[in-house]
C-alpha atoms as a PDB file:
ATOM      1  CA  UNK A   1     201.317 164.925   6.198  1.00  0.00           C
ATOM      2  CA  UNK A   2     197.669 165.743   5.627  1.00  0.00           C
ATOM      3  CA  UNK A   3     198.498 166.155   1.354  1.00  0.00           C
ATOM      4  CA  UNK A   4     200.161 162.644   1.243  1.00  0.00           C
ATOM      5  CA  UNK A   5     196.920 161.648   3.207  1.00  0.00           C
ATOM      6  CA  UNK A   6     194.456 163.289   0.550  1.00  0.00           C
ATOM      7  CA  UNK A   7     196.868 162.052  -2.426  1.00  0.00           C
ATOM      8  CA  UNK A   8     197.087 158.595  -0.701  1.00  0.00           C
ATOM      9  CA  UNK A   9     193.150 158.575  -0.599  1.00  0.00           C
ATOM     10  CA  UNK A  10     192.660 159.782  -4.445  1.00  0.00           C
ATOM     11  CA  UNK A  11     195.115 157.636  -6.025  1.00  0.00           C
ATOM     12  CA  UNK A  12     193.391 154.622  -3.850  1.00  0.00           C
ATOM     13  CA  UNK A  13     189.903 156.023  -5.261  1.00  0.00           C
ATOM     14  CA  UNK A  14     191.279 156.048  -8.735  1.00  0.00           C
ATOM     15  CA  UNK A  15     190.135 153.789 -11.093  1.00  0.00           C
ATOM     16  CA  UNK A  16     193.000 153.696 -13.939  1.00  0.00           C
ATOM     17  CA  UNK A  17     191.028 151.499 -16.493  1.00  0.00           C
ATOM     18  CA  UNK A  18     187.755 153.819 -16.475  1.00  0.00           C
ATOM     19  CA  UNK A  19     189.975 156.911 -17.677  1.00  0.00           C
ATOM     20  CA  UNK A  20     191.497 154.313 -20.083  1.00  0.00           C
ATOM     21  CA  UNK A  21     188.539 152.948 -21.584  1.00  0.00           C
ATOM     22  CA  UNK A  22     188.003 155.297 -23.888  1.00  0.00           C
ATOM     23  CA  UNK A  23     191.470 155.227 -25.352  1.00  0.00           C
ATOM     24  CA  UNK A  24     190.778 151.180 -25.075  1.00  0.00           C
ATOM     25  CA  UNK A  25     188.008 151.557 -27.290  1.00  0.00           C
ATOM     26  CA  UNK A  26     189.177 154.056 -29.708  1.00  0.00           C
ATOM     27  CA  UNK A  27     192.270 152.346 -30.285  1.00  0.00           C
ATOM     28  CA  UNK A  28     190.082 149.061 -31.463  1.00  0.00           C
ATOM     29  CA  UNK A  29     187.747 151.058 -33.254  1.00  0.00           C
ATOM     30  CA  UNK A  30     190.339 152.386 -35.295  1.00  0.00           C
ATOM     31  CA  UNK A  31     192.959 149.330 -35.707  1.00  0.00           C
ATOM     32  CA  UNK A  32     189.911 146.881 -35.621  1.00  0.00           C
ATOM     33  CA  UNK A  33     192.146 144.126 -33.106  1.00  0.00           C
ATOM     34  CA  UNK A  34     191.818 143.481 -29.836  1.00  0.00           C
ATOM     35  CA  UNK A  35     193.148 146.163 -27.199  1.00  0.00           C
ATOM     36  CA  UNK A  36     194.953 145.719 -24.277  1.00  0.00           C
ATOM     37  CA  UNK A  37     195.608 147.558 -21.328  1.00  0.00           C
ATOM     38  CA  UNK A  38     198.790 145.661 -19.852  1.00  0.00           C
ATOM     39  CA  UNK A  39     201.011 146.857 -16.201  1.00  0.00           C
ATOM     40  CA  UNK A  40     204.117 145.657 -15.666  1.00  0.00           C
ATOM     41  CA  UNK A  41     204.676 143.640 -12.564  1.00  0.00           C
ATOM     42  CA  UNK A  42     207.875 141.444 -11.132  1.00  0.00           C
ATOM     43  CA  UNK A  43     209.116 141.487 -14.405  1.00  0.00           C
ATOM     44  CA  UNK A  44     205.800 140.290 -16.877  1.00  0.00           C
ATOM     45  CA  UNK A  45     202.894 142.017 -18.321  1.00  0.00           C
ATOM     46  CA  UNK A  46     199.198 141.540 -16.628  1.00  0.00           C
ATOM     47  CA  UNK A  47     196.309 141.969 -18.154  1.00  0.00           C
ATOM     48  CA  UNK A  48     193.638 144.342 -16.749  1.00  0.00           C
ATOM     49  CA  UNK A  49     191.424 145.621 -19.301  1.00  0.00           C
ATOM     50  CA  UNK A  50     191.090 144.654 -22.420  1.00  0.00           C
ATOM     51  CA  UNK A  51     188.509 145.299 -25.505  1.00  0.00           C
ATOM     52  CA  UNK A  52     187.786 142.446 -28.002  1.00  0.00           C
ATOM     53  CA  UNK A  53     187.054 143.631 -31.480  1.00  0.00           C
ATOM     54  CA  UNK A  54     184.274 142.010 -33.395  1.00  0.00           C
ATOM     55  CA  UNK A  55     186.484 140.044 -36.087  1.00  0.00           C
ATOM     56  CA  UNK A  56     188.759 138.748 -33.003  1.00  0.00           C
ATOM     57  CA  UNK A  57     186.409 136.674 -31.497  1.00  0.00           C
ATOM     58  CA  UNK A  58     189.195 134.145 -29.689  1.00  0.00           C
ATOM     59  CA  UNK A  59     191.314 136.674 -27.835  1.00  0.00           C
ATOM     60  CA  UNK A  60     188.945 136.356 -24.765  1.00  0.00           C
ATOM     61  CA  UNK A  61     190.206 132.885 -24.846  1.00  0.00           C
ATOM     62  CA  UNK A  62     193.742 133.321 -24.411  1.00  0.00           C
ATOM     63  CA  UNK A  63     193.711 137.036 -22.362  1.00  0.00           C
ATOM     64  CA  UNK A  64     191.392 137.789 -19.304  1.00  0.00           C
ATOM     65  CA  UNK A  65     191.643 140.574 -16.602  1.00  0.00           C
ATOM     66  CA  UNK A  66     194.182 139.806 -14.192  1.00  0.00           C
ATOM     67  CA  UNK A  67     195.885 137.091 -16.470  1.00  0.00           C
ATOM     68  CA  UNK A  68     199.836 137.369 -16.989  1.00  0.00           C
ATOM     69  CA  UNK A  69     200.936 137.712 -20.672  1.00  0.00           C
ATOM     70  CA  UNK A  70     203.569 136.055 -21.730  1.00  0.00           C
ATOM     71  CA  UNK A  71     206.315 137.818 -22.815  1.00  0.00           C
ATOM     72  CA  UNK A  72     206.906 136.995 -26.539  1.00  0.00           C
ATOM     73  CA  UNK A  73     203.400 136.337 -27.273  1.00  0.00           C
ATOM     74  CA  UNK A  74     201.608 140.298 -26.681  1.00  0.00           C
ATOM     75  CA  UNK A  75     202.610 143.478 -27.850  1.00  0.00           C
ATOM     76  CA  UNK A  76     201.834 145.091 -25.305  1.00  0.00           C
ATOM     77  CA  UNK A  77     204.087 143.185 -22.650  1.00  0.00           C
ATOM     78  CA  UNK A  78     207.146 143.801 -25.889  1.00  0.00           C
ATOM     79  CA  UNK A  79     206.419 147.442 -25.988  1.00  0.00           C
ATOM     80  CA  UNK A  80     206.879 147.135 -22.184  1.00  0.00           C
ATOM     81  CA  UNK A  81     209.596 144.881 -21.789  1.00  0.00           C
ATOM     82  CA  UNK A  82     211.739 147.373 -24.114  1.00  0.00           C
ATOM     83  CA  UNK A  83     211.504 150.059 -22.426  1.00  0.00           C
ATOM     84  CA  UNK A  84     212.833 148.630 -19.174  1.00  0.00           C
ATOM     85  CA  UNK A  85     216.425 148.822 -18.362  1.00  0.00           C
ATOM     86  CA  UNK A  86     218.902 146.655 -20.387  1.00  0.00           C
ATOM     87  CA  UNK A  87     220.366 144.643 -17.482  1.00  0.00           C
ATOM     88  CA  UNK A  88     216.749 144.047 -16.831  1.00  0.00           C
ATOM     89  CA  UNK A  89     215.305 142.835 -20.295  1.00  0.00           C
ATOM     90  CA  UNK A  90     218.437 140.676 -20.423  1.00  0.00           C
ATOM     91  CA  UNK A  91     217.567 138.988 -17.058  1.00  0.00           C
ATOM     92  CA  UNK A  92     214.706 138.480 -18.042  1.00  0.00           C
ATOM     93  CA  UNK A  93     215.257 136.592 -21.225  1.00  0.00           C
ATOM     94  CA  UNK A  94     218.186 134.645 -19.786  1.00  0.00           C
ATOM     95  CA  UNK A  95     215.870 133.644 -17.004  1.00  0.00           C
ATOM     96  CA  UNK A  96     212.461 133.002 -18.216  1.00  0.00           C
ATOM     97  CA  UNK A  97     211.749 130.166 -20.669  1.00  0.00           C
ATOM     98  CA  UNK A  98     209.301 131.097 -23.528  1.00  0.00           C
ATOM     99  CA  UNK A  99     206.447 128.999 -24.769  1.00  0.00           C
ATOM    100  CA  UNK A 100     205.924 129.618 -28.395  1.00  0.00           C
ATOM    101  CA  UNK A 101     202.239 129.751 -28.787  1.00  0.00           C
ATOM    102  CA  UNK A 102     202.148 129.974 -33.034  1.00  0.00           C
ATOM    103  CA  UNK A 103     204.080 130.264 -35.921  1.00  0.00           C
ATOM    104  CA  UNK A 104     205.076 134.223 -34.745  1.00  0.00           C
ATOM    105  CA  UNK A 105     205.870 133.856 -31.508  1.00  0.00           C
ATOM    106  CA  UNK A 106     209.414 134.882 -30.388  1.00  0.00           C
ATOM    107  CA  UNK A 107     211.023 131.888 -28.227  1.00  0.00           C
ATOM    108  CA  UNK A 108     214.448 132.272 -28.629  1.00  0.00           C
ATOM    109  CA  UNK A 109     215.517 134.867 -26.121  1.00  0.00           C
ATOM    110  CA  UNK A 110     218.445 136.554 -28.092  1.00  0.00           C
ATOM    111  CA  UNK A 111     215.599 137.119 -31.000  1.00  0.00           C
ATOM    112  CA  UNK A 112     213.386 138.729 -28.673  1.00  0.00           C
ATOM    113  CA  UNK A 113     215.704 141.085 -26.992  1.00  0.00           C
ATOM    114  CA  UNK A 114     217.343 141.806 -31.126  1.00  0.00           C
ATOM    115  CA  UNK A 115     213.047 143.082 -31.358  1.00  0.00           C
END
């Protein structure tokens, strides 16, 4: 009882982004775009870190701490979304209309769960 106490108390003391900013910014050092640090929760991606890189100056625009990403439109929330289990990703797209945002963004369910 007293170890699920202590664990309790350092997972709520835990601050997740910190320990992932450096990845954060070493990933947008190196790939110069925009980094995101994306959980998954009741089935879409939210936002809660990101880095802006200096020739994306619009991203803070679109993505803020906190803010759900849409499905089709962020890697991140892909990368997630395929790694969940089938009968989930299809519920998902059979349930959840997309907005297309530009040109490249993925609308049509049965394209996005082919990606």
């Amino acid at each position: 009882m007293q170890i699920a106490k202590y664990s309790n108390s350092f997972y709520n003391s835990f601050d997740f982004r910190q320990s992932a900013k450096p990845i954060l910014n070493k990933a947008c050092n190196e790939t110069k775009e925009t980094t995101f640090l994306t959980v998954w929760r009741n089935n879409q991606g939210i936002c809660i870190d990101s880095i802006s890189s200096n020739r994306d100056v619009n991203t803070h625009l679109f993505v803020e701490s906190g803010r759900e990403m849409s499905v089709p439109c962020t890697t991140s929330s892909k990368v997630i979304l395929a790694n969940q289990p089938i009968e989930d990703v299809k519920k998902i797209t059979n349930e959840k209309l997309f907005q297309k945002y530009t040109i490249k963004t993925i609308a049509d369910p049965k394209k996005l769960e082919e990606n």
